[in-house]
Protein backbone atom coordinates (compact mmCIF):
# COMPACT_ATOMS: atom_id res chain seq x y z
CA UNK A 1 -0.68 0.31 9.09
CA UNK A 2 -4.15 -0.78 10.49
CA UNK A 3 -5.03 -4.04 10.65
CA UNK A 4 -7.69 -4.37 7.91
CA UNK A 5 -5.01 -2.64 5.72
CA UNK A 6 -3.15 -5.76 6.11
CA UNK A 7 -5.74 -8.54 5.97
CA UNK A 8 -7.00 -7.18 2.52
CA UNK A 9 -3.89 -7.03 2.04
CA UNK A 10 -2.72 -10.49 2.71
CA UNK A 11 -5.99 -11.72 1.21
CA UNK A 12 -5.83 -9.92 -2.11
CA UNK A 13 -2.32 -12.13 -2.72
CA UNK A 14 -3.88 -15.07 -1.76
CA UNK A 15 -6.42 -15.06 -4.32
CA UNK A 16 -4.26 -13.36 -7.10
CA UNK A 17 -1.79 -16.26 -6.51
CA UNK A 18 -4.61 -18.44 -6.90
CA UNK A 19 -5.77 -17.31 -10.20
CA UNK A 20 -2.52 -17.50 -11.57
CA UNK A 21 -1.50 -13.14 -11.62
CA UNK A 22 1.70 -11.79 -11.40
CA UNK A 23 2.54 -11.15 -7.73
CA UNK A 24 4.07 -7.98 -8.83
CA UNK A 25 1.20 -6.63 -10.52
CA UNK A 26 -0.96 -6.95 -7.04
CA UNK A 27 1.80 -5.69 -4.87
CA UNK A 28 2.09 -2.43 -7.20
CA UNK A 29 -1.61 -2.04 -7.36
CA UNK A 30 -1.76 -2.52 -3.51
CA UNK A 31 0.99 -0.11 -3.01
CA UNK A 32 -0.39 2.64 -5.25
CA UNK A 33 -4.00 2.27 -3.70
CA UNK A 34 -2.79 2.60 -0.45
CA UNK A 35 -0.28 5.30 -1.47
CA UNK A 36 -3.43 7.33 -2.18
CA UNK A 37 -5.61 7.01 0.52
CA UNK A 38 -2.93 8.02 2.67
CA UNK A 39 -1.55 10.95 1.06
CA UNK A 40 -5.38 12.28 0.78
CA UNK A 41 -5.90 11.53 4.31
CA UNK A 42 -3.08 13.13 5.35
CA UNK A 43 -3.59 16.39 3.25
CA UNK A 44 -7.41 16.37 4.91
CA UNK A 45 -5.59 16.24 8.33
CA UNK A 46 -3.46 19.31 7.34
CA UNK A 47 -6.30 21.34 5.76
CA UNK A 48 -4.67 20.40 1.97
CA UNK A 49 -1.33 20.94 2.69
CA UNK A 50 1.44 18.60 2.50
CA UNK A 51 3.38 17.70 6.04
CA UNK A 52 6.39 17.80 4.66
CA UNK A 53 7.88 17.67 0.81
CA UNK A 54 7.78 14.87 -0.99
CA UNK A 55 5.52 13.73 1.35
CA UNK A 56 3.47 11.03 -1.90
CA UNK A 57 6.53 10.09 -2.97
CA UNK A 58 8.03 9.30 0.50
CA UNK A 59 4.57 7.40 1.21
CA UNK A 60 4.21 5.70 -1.86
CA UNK A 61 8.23 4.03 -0.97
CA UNK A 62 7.46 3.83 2.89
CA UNK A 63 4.42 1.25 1.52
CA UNK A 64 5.95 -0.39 -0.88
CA UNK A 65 8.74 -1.90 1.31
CA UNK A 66 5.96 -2.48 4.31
CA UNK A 67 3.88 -4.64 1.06
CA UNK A 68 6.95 -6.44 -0.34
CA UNK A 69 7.74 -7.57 3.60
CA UNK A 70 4.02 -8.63 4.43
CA UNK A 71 4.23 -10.66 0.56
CA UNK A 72 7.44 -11.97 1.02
CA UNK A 73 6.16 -13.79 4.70
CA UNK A 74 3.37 -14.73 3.43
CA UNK A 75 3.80 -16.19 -0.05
C-alpha cells in the first residue's frame, strides 16, 4: 500500500473520530474505495482482464484486514 494510501488513511479516522462517526462506517468506506481503485487499476494493467478469479473479492478482504490493522494502532 503506498504511502499516501495510508496517511489519508490514518487522517480520515482522525477526523471521523473527531466528529463523533462510527469508526466502522469510515473503515468500510475506506476499504470499499480502495477496493475499487485497485481492482480498476489492476484490470487496466491486464488490458480488462482479471489476474486471477475472485481477484475484487480477494482485494476488497486483503484491504480490509490491512485498514482494521492501521485503525486498530492508531485509534
Amino acid at each position: 500500500m503506498c504511502p499516501a494510501c495510508i496517511i489519508a488513511i490514518s487522517g480520515g479516522l482522525l477526523i471521523a473520530n473527531k466528529f463523533g462517526i462510527n469508526n466502522l462506517l469510515v473503515i468500510g468506506l475506506a476499504t470499499i474505495f480502495l477496493s475499487v481503485i485497485t481492482d480498476i487499476i489492476l484490470r487496466k494493467i491486464n488490458h480488462g482482464k482479471v489476474f486471477f478469479s475472485y481477484q475484487r473479492i480477494i482485494i476488497s478482504v486483503v484491504i480490509l484486514f490491512i485498514t482494521i490493522l492501521l485503525a486498530q494502532f492508531l485509534l
